[in-house]
Protein backbone atom coordinates (compact mmCIF):
# COMPACT_ATOMS: atom_id res chain seq x y z
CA UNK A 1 1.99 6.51 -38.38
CA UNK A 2 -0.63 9.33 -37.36
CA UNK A 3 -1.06 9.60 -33.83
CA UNK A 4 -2.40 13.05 -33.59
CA UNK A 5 -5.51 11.31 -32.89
CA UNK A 6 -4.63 9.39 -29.73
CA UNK A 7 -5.28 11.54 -26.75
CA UNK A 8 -3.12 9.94 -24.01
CA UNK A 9 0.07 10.99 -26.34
CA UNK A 10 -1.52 14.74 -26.35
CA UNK A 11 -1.46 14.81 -22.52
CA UNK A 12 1.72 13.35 -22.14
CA UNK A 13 3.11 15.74 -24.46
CA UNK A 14 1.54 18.25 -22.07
CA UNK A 15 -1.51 19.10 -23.42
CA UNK A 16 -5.10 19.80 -21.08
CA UNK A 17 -7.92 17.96 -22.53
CA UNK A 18 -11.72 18.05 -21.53
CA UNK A 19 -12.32 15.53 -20.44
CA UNK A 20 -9.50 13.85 -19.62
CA UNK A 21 -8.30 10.54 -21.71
CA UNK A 22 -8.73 7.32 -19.31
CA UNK A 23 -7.36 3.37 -18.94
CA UNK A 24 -7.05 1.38 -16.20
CA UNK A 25 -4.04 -0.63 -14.67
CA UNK A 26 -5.03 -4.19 -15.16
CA UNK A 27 -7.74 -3.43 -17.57
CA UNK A 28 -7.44 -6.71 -18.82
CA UNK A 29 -7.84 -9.39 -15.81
CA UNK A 30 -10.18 -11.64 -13.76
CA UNK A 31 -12.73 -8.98 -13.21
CA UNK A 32 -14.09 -9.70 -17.02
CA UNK A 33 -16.20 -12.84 -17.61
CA UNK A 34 -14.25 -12.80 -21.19
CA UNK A 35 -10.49 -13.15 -19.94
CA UNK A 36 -11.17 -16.07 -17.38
CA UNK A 37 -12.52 -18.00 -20.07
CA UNK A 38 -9.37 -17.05 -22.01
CA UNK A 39 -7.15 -17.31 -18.88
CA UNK A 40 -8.72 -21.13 -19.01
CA UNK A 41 -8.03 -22.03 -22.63
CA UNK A 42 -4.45 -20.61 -22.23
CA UNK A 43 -3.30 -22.95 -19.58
CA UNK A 44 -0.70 -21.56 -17.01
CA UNK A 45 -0.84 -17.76 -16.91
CA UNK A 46 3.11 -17.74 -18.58
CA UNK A 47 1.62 -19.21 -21.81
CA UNK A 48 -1.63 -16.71 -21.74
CA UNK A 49 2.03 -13.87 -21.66
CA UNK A 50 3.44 -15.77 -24.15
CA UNK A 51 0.52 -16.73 -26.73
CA UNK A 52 0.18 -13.60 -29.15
CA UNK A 53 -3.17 -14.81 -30.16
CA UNK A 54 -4.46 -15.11 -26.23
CA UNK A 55 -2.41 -12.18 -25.12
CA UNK A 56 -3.71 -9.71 -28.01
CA UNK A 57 -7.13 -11.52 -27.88
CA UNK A 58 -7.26 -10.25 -23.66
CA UNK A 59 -5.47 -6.65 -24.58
CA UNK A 60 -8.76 -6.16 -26.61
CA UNK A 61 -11.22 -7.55 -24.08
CA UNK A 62 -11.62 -4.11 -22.35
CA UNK A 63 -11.28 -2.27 -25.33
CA UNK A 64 -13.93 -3.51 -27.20
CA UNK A 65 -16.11 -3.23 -23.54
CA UNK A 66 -15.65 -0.06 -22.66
CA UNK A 67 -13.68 1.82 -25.33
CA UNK A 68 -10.25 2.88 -23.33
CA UNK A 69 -8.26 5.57 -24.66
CA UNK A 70 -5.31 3.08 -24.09
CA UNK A 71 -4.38 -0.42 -24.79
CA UNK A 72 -1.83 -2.19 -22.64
CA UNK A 73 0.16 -5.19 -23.96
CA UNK A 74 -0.62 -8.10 -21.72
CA UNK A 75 2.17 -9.37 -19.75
CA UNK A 76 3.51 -9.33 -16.47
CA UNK A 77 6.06 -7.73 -14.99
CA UNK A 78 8.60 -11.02 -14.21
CA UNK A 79 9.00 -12.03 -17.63
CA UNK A 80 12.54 -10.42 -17.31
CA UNK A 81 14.21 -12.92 -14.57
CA UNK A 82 11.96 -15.82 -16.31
CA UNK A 83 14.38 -14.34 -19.58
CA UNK A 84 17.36 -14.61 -16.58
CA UNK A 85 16.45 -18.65 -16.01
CA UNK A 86 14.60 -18.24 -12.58
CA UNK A 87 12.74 -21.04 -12.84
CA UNK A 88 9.45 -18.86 -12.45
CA UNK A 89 6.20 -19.72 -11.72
CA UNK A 90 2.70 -19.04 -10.75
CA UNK A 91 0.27 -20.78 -8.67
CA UNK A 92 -3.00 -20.45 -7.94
CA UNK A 93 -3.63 -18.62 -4.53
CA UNK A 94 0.04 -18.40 -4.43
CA UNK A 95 1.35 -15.74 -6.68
CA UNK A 96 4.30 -15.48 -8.83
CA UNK A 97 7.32 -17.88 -7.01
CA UNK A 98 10.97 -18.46 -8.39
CA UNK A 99 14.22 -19.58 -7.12
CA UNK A 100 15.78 -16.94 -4.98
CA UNK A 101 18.76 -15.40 -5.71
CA UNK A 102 22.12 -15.28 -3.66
CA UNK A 103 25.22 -12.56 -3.85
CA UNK A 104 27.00 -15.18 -5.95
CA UNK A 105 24.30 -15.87 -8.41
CA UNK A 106 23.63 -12.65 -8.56
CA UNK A 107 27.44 -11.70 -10.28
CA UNK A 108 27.11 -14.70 -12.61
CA UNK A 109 24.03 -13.45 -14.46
CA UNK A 110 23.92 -12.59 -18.20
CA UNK A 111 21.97 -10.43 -19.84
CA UNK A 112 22.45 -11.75 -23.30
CA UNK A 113 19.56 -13.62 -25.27
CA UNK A 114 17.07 -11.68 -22.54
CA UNK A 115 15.30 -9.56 -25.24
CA UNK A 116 15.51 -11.84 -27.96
CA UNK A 117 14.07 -14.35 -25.30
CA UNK A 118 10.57 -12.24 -25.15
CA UNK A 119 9.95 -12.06 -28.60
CA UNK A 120 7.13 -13.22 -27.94
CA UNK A 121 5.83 -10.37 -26.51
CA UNK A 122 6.63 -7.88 -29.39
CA UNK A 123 4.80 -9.84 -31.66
CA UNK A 124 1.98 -9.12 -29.22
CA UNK A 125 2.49 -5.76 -30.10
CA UNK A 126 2.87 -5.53 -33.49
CA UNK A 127 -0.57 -7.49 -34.11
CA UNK A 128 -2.07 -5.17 -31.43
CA UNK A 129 -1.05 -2.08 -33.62
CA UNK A 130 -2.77 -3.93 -36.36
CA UNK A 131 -5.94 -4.75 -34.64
CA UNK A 132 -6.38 -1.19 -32.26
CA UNK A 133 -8.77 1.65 -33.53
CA UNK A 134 -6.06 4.28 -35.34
CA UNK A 135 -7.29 6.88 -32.00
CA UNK A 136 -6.24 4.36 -29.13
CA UNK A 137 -2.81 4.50 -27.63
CA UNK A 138 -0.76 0.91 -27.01
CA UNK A 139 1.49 0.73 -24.17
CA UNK A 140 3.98 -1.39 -23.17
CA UNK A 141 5.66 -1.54 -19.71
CA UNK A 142 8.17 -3.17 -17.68
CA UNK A 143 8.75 -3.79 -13.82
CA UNK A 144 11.42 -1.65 -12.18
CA UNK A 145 14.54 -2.80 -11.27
CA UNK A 146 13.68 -2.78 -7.41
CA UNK A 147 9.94 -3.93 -7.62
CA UNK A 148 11.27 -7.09 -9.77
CA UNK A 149 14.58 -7.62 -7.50
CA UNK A 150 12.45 -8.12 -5.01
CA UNK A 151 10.96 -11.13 -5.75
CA UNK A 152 14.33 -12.08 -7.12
CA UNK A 153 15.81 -12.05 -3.98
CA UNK A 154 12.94 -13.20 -1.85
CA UNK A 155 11.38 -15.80 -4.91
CA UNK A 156 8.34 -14.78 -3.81
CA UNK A 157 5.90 -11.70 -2.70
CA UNK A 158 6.20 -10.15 1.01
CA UNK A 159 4.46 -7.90 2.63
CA UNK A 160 7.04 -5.37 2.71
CA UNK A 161 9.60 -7.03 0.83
CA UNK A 162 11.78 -7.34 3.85
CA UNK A 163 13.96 -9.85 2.50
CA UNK A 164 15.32 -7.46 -0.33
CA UNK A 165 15.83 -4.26 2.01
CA UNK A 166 17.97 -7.33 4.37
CA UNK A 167 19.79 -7.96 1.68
CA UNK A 168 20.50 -4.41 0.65
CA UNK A 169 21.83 -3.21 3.90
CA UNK A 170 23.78 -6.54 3.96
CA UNK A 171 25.26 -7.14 0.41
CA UNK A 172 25.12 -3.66 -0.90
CA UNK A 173 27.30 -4.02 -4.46
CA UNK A 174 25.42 -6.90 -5.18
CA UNK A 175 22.05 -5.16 -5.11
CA UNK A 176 23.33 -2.42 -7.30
CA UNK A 177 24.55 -4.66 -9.44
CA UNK A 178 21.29 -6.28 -9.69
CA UNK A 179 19.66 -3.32 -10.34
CA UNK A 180 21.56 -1.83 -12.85
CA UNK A 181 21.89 -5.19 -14.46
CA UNK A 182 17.88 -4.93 -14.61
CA UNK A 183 17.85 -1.33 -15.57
CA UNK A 184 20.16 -2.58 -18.46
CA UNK A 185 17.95 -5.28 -19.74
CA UNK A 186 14.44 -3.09 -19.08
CA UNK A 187 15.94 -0.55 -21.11
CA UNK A 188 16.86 -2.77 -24.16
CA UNK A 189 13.14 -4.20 -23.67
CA UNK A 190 11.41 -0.82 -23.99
CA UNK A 191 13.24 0.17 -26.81
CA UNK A 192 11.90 -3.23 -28.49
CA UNK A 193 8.74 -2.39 -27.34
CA UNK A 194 8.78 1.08 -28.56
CA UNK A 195 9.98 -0.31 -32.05
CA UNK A 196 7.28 -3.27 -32.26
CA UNK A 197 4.59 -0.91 -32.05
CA UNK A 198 4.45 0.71 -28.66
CA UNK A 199 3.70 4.69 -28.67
CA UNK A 200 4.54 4.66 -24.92
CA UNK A 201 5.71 2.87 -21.92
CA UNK A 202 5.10 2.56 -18.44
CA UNK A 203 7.36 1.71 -15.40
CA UNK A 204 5.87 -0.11 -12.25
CA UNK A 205 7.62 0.48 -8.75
CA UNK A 206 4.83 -1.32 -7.27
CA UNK A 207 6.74 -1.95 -4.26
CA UNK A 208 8.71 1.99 -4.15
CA UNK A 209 6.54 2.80 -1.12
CA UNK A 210 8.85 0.49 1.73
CA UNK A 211 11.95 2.41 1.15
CA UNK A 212 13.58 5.19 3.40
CA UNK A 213 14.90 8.12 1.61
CA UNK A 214 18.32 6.88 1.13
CA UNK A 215 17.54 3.77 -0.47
CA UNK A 216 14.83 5.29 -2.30
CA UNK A 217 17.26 7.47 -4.27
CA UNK A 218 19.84 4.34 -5.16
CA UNK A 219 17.37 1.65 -5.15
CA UNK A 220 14.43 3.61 -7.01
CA UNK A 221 15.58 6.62 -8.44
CA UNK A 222 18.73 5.85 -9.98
CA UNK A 223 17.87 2.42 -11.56
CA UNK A 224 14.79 4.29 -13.01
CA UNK A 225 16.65 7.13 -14.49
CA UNK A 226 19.38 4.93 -15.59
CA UNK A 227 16.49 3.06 -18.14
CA UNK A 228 14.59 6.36 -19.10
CA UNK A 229 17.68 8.28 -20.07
CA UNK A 230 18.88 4.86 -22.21
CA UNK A 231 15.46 4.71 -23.56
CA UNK A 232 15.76 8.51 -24.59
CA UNK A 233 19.08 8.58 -25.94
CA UNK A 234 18.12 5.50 -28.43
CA UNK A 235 14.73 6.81 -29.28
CA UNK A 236 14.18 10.48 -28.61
CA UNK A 237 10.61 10.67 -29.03
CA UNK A 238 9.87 7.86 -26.42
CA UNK A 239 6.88 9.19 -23.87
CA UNK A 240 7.58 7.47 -20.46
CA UNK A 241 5.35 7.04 -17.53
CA UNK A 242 6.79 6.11 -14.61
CA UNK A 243 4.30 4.94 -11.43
CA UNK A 244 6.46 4.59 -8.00
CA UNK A 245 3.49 3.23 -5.78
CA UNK A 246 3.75 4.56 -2.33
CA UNK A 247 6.30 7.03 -3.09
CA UNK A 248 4.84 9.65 -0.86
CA UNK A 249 6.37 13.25 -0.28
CA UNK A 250 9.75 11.24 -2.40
CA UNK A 251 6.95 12.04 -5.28
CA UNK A 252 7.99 15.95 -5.34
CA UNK A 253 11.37 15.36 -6.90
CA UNK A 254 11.01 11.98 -8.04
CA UNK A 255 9.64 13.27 -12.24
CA UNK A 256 13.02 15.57 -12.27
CA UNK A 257 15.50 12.96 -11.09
CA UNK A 258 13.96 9.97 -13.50
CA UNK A 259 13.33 12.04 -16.51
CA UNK A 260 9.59 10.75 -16.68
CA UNK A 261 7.26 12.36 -18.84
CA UNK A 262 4.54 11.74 -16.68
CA UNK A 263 3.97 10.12 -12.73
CA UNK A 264 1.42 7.75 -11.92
CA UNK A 265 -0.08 8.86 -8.57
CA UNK A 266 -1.52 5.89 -5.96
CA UNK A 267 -4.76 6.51 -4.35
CA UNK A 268 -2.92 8.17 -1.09
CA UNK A 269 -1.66 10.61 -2.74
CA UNK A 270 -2.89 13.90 -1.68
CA UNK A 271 -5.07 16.01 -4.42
CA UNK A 272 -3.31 18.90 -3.09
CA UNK A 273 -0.29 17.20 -3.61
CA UNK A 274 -0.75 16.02 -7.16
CA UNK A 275 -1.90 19.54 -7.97
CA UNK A 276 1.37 20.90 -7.42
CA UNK A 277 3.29 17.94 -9.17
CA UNK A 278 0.79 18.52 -11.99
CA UNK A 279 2.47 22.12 -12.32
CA UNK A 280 5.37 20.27 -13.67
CA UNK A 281 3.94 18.21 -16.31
CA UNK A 282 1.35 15.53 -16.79
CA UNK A 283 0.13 13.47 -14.23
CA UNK A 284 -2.04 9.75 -14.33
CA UNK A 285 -4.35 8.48 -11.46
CA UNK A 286 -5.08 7.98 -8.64
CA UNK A 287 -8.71 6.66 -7.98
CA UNK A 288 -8.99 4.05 -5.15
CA UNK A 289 -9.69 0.30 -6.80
CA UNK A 290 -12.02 0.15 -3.95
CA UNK A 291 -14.37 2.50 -5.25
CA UNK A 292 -14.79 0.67 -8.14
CA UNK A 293 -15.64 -2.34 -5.96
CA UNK A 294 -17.99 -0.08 -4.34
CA UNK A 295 -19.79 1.55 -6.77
CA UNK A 296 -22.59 4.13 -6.46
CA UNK A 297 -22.08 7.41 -4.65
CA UNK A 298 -18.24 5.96 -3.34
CA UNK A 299 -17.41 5.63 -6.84
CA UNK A 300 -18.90 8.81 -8.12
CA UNK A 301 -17.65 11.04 -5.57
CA UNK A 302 -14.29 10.05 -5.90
CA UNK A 303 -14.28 10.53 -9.66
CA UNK A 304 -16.04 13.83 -8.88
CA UNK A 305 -13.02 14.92 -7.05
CA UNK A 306 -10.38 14.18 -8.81
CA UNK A 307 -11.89 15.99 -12.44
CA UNK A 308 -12.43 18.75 -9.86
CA UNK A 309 -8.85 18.59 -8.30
CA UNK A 310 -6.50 17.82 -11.69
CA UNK A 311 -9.05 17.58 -14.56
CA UNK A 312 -7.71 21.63 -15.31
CA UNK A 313 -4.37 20.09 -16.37
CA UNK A 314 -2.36 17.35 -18.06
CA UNK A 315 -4.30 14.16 -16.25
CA UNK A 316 -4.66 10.82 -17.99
CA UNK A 317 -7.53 9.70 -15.89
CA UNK A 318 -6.59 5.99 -13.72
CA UNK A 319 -7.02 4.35 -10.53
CA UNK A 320 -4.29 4.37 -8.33
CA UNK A 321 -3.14 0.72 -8.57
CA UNK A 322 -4.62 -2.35 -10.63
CA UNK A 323 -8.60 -3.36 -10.79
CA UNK A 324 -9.11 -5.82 -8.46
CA UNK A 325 -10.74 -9.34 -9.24
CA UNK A 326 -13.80 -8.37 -7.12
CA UNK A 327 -14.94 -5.22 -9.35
CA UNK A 328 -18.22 -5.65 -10.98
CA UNK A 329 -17.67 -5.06 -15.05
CA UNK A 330 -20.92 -2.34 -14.89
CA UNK A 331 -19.06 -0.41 -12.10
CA UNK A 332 -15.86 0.03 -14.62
CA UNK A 333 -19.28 1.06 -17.05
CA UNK A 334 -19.98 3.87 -14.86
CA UNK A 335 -17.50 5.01 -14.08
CA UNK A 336 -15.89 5.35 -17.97
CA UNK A 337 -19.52 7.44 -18.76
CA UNK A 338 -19.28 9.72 -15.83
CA UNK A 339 -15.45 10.63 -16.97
CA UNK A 340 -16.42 10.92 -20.60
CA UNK A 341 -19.53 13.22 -19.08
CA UNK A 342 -17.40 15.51 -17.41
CA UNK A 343 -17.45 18.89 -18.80
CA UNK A 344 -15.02 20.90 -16.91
């Protein structure tokens, strides 16, 4: 395979390029007239992560649209505890639900057949590799152990995922054993991944930003760097992102303690900030979603900045979460052309 071609591997091998490669999280999602009427014919949004044919068919939506440097499988980031038998689930104006977990059902999980169980998904990949231009980079990606204990534990989304940080301070060894348990099984999955057709991965910590220090390092750190140094030590030339939303100032050590080869950057992080976190290898981010919402001078000032701020080193050019449902498709236009105009 010759991937000399495909920029985002250059930059996360280090490398400054003019302009900067660019994707977006949830490239692929309700914003695009093409993936509801694919999200339709799929039925429930587990069988549109399950269906090669309707998961490669939206994977290609926004490629063929606008062109990304970057492919991302579609999935979703619970596939893992549906693999564990949580019963889960998604409905509409409700979000992803499943049964919550307990200290004792926590110790009688297995991780056997998880992998094997998403199979699915890798032959998403491997027919993506097929179908992508030879210059475009696929990615896979997998929750973090805390971001997807979370809604273990709760069976749902909170607001700031109380229910899991209870249950931490209250049944410690059975969170860590969660979480390693999960670190365990991710790992495994990005090494699948990696070997289905994947040149890199990412890691979401969507829901990093509610812990204190402490629990940051055991709860976010350590599971983290527990999956990117088994990912490492079974494939060597693995490129890892890893995107701890919310992270904060926990951001300045966070790429040396997990091993990442690169750290996504939210919207509040400071450009200062990701400057000197840039000095240390590649960073990917961090426009607000908003902006592209916006549109017109909000959306082209805060592209403006960041080339300005971080387009003089390793940057893979993102927003700083996922697109949100209520972006118009010719703002995502724009704002593609005036990255690709940039001239440094």
């Amino acid at each position: 395979m010759n991937s000399a071609r495909r920029k985002i591997l250059r930059v996360l091998s280090g490398e400054t390029l003019t302009p900067p490669p660019i994707w977006l999280m949830r490239q692929a999602g309700r914003y695009l007239p093409e993936y509801r009427e694919t999200r339709a014919k799929a039925g429930s949004f587990l069988d549109l992560c399950y269906s090669p044919e309707h998961a490669v068919e939206v994977t290609m939506q926004p490629i063929r649209r606008y062109g990304f440097d970057a492919a991302i499988m579609f999935s979703d980031i619970l596939v893992i505890p549906d693999g564990l038998n949580r019963n889960v689930r998604y409905t509409e104006g409700h979000g992803p639900q499943m049964d919550p977990i307990d200290e004792a059902g926590i110790f009688a999980l297995k991780a056997e057949g998880v992998v094997e169980y998403l199979a699915p998904v890798m032959e998403t990949l491997r027919r993506l590799r097929a179908e992508l231009p030879e210059e475009t980079t696929l990615l896979g990606f997998c929750g973090a152990p805390w971001t997807v204990a979370t809604y273990m534990i709760a069976g749902h989304g909170t607001p700031d995922q109380a229910p899991a940080r209870l249950f931490g301070y209250r049944h410690p060894k059975a969170l860590e054993h969660l979480l390693m348990l999960l670190a365990d099984i991710s790992a495994a999955y990005l090494v699948a991944q990696i070997d289905a057709g994947a040149d890199a991965v990412q890691i979401f910590d969507s829901w990093a930003g509610v812990l204190g220090e402490k629990e940051f390092e055991a709860f976010a750190v350590k599971p983290v760097a527990r999956i990117i140094a088994s990912v490492k030590a079974q494939r060597p030339e693995a490129r890892i992102i890893a995107f701890a939303k919310g992270a904060g100032y926990q951001l300045k050590t966070y790429r040396q303690k997990t091993g990442a080869d690169a750290i996504g950057l939210d919207w509040s992080v400071p450009l200062a900030f990701a400057r000197e976190l840039q000095r240390e290898g590649p960073v990917q981010g961090n426009l607000d979603p908003m902006r592209v919402v916006a549109g017109g001078k909000a959306l082209e000032d805060g592209i403006d900045e960041i080339l300005q701020q971080l387009g003089h080193g390793p940057l893979i050019f993102n927003l700083g979460h996922g697109i949100t449902p209520q972006a118009d498709p010719a703002n995502v236009t724009a704002l593609v052309q005036r990255v690709r105009g940039w001239k440094g």
